[in-house]
Protein backbone atom coordinates (compact mmCIF):
# COMPACT_ATOMS: atom_id res chain seq x y z
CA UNK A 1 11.19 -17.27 -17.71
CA UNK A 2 9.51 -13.77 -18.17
CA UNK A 3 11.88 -12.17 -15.63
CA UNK A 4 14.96 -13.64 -17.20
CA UNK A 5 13.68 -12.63 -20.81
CA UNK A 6 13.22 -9.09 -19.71
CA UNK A 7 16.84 -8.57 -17.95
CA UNK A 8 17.97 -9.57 -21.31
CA UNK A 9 15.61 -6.71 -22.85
CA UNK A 10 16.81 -4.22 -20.57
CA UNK A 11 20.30 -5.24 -20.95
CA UNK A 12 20.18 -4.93 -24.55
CA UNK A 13 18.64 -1.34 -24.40
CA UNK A 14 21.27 -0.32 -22.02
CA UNK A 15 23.95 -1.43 -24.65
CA UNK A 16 22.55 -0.04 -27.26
CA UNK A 17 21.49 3.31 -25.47
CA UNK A 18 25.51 3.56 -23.86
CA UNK A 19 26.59 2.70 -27.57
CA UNK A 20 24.97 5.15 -28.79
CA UNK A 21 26.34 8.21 -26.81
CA UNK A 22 29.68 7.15 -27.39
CA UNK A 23 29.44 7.27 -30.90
CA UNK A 24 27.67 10.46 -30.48
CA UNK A 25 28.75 12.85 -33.55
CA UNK A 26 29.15 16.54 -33.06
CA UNK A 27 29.20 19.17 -35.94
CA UNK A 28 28.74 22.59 -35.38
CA UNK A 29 29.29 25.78 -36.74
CA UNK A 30 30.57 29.07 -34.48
CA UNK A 31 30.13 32.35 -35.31
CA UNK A 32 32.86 34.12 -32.86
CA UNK A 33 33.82 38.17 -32.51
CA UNK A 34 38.14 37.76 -32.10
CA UNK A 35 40.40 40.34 -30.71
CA UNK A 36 43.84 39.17 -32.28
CA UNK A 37 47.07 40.32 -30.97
CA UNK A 38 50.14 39.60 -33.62
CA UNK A 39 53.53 40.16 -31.51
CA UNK A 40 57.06 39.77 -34.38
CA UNK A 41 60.62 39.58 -33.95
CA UNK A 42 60.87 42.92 -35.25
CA UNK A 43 58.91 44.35 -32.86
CA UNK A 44 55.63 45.46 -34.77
CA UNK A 45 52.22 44.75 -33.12
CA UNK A 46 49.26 44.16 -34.63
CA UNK A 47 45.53 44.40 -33.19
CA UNK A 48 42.58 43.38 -34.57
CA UNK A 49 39.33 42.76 -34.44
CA UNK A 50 37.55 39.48 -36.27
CA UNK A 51 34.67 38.12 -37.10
CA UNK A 52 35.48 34.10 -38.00
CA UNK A 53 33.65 30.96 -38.66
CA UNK A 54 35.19 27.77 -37.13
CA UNK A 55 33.92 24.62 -37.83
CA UNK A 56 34.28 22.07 -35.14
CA UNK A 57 33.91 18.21 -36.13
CA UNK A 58 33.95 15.51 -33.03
CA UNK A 59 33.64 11.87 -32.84
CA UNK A 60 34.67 9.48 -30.25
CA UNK A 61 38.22 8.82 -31.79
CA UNK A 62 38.64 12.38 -33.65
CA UNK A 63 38.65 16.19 -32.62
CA UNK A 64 38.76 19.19 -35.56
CA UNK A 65 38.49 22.56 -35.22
CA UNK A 66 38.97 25.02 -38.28
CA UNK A 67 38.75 28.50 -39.16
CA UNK A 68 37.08 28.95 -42.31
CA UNK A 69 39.89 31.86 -43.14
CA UNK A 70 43.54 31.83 -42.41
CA UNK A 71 43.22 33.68 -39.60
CA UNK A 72 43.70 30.94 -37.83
CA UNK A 73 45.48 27.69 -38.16
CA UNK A 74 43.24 24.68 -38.27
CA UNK A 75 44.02 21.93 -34.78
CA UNK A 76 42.98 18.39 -35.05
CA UNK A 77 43.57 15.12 -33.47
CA UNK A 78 46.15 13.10 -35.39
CA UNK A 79 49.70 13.04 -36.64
CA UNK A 80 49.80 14.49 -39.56
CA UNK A 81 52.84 15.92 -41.44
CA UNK A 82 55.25 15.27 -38.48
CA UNK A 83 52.36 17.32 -35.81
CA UNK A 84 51.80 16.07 -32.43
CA UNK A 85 48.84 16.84 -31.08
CA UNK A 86 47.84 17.08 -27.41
CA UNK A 87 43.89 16.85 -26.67
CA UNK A 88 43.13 18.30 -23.26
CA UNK A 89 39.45 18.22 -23.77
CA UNK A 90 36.50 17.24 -21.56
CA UNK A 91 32.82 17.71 -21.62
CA UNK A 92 32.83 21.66 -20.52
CA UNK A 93 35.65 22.62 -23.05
CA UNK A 94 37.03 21.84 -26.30
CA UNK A 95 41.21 22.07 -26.02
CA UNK A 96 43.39 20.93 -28.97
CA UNK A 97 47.16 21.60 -29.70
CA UNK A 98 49.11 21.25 -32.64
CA UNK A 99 52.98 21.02 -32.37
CA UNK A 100 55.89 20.62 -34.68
CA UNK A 101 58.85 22.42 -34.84
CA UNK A 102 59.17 25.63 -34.77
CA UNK A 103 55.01 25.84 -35.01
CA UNK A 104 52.40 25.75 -32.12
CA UNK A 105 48.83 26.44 -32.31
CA UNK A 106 46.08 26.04 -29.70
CA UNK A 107 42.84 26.57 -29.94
CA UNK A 108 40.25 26.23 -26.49
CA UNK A 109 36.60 26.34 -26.89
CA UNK A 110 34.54 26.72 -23.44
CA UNK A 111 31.41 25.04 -24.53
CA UNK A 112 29.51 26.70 -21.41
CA UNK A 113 30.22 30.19 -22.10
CA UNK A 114 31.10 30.62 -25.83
CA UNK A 115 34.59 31.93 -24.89
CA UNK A 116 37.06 31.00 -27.14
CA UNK A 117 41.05 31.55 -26.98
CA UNK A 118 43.95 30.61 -29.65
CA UNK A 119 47.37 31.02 -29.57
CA UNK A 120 49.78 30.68 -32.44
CA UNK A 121 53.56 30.71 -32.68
CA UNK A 122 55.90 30.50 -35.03
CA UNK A 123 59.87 30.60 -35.22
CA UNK A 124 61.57 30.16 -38.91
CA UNK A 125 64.81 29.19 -39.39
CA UNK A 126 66.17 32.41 -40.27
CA UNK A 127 65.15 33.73 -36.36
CA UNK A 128 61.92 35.34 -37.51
CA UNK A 129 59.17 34.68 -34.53
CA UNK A 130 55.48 35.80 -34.92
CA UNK A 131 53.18 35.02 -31.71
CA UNK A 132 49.58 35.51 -32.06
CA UNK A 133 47.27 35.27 -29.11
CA UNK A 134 43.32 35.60 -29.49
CA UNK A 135 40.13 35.63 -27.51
CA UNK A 136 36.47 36.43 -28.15
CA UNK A 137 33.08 34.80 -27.83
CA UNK A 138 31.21 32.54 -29.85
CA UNK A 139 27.38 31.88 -30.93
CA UNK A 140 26.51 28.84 -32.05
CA UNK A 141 24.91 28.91 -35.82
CA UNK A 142 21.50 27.39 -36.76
CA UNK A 143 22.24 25.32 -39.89
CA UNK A 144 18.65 24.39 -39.81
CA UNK A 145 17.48 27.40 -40.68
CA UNK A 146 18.72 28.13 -43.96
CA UNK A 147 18.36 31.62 -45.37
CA UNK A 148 18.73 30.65 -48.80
């Protein structure tokens, strides 16, 4: 009776333990040092250096990551406003594409290193292309500690 009563315990705690990390939330906030590279039709090039905050939201069913400028387009799981979205992520890397067309952007976040690369491309109607590639690293930011 006791034995039988305790495999149901431990049963029950291994349910609710498993449940548990896969409804695991992450939100985080990166602090990340960008070198951008703009590349246009015209044939100007642009460098620069950024410092950007990207928010990154993750639940078992959804993926966001966003710049809190417009550096850098925002990626996310889902199909909105005719995007399709391809989620090559795993547990060492965040990596998210947007597509519609005439617009890509990727963003790839290795979560062991801090390294982070984007990519962004655009063609309008009219012929005009802009292709932005950037890489950097990224810090992880302590909302616990609160400055003010």
């Amino acid at each position: 009776m006791y034995s039988c009563l305790r495999d149901m315990l431990t049963l029950a705690m291994l349910t609710a333990s498993t449940s548990s990390l896969l409804a695991q939330v992450i939100d985080i906030k990166l602090s990340c040092q960008i070198s951008l590279t703009s590349n246009y039709s015209s044939g100007a090039r642009e460098q620069d250096q950024l410092s950007e905050i990207f928010d990154v939201y993750q639940t078992s069913k959804v993926l966001t990551i966003s710049s809190t400028s417009n550096n850098f387009p925002s990626v996310h799981t889902g199909n909105y406003s005719g995007y399709s979205f391809k989620n090559l992520s795993d547990e060492n890397k965040w990596d998210l594409t947007n597509e519609k067309a005439g617009v890509r952007s990727q963003i790839i976040i290795v979560r062991n290193t801090g390294q982070i690369f984007s990519q962004f491309d655009y063609k309008a109607s009219n012929g005009f292309i802009v292709q932005q590639q950037g890489s950097g690293n990224c810090k992880k930011i302590d909302t616990d500690k609160k400055l003010f």
